[in-house]
Protein backbone atom coordinates (compact mmCIF):
# COMPACT_ATOMS: atom_id res chain seq x y z
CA UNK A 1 138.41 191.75 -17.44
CA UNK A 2 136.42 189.71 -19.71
CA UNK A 3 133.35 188.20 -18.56
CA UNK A 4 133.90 184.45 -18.18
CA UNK A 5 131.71 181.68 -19.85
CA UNK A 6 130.82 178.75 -17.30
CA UNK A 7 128.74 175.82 -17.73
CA UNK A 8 127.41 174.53 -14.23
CA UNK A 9 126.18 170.94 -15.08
CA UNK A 10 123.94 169.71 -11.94
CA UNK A 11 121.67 171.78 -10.29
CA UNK A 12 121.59 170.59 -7.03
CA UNK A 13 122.45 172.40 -3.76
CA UNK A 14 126.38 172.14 -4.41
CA UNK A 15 126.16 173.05 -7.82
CA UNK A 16 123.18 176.09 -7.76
CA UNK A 17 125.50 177.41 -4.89
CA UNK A 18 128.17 177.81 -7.14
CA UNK A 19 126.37 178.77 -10.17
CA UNK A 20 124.67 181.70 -7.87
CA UNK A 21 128.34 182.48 -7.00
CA UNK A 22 129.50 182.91 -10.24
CA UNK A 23 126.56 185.27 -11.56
CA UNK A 24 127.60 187.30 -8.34
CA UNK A 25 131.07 187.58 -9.77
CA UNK A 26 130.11 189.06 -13.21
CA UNK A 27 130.23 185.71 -15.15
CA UNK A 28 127.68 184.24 -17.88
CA UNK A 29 126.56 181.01 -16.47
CA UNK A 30 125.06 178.36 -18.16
CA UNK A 31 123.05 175.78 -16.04
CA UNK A 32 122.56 172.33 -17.08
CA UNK A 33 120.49 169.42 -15.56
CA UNK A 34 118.66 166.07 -15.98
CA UNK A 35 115.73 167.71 -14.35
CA UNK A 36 113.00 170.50 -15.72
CA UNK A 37 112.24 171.50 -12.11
CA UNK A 38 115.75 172.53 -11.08
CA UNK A 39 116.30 173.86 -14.62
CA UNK A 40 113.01 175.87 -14.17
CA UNK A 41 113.74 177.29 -10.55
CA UNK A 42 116.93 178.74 -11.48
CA UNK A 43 115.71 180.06 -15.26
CA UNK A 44 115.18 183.38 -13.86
CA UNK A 45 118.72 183.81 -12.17
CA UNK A 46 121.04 182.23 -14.35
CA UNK A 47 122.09 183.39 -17.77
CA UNK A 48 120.69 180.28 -19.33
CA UNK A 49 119.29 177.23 -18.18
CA UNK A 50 118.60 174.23 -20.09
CA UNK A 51 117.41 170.65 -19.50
CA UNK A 52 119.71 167.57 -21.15
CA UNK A 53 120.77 164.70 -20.55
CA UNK A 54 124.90 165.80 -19.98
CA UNK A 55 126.33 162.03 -20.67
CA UNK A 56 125.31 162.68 -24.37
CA UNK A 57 127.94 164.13 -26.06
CA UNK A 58 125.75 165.51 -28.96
CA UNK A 59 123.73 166.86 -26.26
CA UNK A 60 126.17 168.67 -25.14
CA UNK A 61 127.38 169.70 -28.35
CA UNK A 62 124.37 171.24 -29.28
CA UNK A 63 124.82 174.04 -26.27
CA UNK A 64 128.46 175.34 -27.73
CA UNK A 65 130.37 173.34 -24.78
CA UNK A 66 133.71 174.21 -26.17
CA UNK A 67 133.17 178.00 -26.41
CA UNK A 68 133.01 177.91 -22.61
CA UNK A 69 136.37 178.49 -20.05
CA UNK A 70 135.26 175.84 -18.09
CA UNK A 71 132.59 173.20 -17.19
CA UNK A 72 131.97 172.08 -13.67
CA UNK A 73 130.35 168.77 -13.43
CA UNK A 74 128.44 169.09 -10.47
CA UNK A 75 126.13 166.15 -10.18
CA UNK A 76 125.63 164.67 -6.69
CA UNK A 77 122.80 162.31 -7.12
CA UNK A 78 124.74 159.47 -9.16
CA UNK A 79 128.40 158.89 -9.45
CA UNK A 80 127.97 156.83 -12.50
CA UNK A 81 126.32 160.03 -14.03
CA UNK A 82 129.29 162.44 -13.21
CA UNK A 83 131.66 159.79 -14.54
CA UNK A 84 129.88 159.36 -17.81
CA UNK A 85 129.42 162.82 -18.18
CA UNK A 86 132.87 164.00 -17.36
CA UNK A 87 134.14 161.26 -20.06
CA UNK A 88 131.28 162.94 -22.30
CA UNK A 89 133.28 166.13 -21.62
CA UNK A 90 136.78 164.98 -22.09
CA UNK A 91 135.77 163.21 -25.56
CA UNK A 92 134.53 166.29 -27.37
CA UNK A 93 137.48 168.18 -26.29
CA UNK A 94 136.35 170.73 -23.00
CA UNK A 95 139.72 171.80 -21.93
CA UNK A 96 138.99 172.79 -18.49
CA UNK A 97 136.84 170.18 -16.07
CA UNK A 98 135.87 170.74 -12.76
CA UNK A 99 134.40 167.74 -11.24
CA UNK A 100 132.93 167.11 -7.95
CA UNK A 101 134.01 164.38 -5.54
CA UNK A 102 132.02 163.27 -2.34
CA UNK A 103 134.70 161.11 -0.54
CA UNK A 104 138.41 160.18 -1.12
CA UNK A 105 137.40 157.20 -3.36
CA UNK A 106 135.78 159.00 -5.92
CA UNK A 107 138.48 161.33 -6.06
CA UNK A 108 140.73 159.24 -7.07
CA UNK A 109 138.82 157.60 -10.21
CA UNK A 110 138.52 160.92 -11.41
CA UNK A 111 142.48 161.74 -10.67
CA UNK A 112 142.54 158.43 -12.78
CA UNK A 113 140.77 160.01 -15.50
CA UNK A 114 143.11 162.77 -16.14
CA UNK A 115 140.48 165.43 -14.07
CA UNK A 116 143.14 167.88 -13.13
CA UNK A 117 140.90 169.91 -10.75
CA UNK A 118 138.65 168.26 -8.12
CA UNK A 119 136.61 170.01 -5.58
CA UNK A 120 134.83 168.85 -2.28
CA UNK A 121 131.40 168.52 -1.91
CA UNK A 122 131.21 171.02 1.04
CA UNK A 123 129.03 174.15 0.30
CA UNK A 124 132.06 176.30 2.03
CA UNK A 125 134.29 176.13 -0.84
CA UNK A 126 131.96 177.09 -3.60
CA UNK A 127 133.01 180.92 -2.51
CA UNK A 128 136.44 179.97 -3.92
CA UNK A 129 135.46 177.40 -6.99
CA UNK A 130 133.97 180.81 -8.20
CA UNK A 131 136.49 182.76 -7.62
CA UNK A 132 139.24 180.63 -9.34
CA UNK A 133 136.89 180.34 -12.64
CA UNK A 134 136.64 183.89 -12.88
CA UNK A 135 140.24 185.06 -11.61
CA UNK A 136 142.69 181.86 -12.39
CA UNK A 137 145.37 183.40 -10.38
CA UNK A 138 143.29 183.30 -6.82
CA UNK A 139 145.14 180.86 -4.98
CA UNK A 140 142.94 180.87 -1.76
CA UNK A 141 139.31 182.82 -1.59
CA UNK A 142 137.50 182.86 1.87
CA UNK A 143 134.12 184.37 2.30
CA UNK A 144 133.16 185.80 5.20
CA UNK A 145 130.08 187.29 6.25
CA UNK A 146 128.55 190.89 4.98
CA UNK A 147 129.89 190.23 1.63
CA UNK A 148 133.80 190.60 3.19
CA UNK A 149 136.16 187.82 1.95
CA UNK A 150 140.07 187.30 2.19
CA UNK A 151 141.46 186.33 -0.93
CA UNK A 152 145.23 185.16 -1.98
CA UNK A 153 146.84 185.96 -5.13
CA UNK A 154 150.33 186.38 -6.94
CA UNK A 155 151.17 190.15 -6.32
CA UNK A 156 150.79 192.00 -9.64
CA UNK A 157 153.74 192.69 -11.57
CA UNK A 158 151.96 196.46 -11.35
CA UNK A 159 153.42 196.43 -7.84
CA UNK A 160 156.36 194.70 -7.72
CA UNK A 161 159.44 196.99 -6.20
CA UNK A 162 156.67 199.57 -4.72
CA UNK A 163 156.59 200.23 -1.05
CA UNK A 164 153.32 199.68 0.86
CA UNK A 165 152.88 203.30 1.26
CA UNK A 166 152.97 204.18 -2.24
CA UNK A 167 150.34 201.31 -3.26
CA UNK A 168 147.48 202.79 -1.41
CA UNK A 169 145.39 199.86 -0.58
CA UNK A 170 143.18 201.16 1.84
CA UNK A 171 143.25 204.53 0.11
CA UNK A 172 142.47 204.02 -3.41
CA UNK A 173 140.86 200.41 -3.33
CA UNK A 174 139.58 200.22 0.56
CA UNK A 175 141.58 197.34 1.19
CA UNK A 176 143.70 196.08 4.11
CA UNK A 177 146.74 193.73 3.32
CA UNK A 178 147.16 190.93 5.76
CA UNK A 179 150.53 189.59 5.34
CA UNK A 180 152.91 188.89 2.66
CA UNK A 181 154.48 185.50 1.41
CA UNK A 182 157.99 185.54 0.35
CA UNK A 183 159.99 182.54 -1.18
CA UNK A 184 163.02 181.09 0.34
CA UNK A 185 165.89 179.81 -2.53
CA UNK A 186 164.04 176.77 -2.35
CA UNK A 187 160.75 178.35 -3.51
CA UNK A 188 158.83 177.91 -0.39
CA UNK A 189 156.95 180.62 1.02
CA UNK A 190 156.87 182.22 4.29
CA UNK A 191 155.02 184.34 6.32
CA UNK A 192 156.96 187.83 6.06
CA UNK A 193 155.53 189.40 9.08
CA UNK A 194 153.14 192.08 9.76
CA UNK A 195 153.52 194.84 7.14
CA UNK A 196 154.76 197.78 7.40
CA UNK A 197 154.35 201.24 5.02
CA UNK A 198 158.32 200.97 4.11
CA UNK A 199 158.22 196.79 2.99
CA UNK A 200 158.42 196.45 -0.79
CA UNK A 201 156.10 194.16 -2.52
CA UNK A 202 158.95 192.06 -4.73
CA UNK A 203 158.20 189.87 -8.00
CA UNK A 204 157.11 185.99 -6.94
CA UNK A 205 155.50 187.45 -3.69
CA UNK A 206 152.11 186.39 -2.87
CA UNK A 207 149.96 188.89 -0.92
CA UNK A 208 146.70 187.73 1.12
CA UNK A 209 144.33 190.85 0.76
CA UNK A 210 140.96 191.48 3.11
CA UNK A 211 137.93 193.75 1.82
CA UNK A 212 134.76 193.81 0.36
CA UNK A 213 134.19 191.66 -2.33
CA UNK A 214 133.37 194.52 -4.96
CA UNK A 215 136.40 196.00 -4.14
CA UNK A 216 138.62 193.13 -4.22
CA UNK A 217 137.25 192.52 -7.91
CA UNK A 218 138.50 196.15 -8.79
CA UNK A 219 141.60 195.94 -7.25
CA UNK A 220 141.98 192.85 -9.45
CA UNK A 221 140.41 194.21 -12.74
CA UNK A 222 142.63 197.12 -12.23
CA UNK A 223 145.88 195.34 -11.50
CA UNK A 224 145.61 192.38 -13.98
């Protein structure tokens, strides 16, 4: 898989937790903020760092923006800021924004604004923010402790029409699958059960996997 390119814009707890995240995952994360001290304490772990002013779009600009997959806009301290630099974002052309909302209010200016993909301020969900930047098709990441998480994903068209048995999850990748989600002729998923060695994985299931997070990624990385 290729390594990803994210620009974390705010550096404060919300944001560094996700920024740390990312690195974890394998991707090249740049780290933007107003302030020289947050910039400074995360210099070392990040793949860049760099103090700016992120409502100026030549500011911006100047750090190749547009050559990343996607920007979060992070900042926590000052709505206002977040706005401006999210419209900073949108007017040079940064495809995908991730912006952060604090209450349902704020949400809904930036649903207003055209920002497809808002996340909550809680530092819970950061585990899956990352994981959706750096695997797109992760519908649902949970991170649990000793570096264990449960993740949900389209199955891969790799397995499609193979019985359980023959995949070798816990063999080859050291993986257990939970369950199975199957769509009625309405679309809808259900539940399938518990699994069984005979039950075929079929195209347009989605499979909820539980491991280690290093082996999660290669089951991924293999079966993308």
């Amino acid at each position: 898989m290729q390594q990803k390119k994210i620009a974390v814009i705010g550096l404060g707890r919300f944001g560094t937790a996700i920024a740390k995240k990312l690195v974890n995952l394998g991707a090249d994360v740049l780290g933007i903020d107003i302030s020289e001290d947050k910039v400074e304490d995360l210099k070392e772990v990040l793949s860049y760092t760099v103090c700016l002013d992120s409502s100026d779009p030549k500011a911006l600009m100047s750090q190749n923006i547009l050559d990343m997959d996607a920007v979060v806009v992070a900042i926590g301290a000052s709505f206002q800021d977040l706005i401006l630099t999210t419209y900073a974002l949108q007017e040079i052309g940064v495809e995908r924004i991730i912006a952060r909302a604090q209450d349902e209010i704020q949400k809904r200016i930036l649903e207003k604004m055209g920002v497809r993909e808002i996340m909550s301020i809680e530092d819970e969900v950061s585990n899956g923010v990352a994981q959706q930047l750096i695997n797109p098709s992760v519908l649902m990441a949970v991170q649990l402790p000793d570096t264990y998480e449960i993740i949900e994903i389209p199955a891969p068209n790799t397995l499609w029409d193979t019985k359980l048995s023959e995949i070798g999850l816990r063999e080859k990748y050291n993986l257990n699958l939970v369950t199975v989600l199957r769509a009625d002729d309405g679309g809808t998923h259900h539940i399938l059960g518990v699994p069984y060695p005979e039950t075929k994985i079929r195209k347009g299931d989605l499979v909820i996997i539980f491991g280690k997070m290093d082996d999660v990624k290669k089951f991924m990385d293999i079966n993308s």
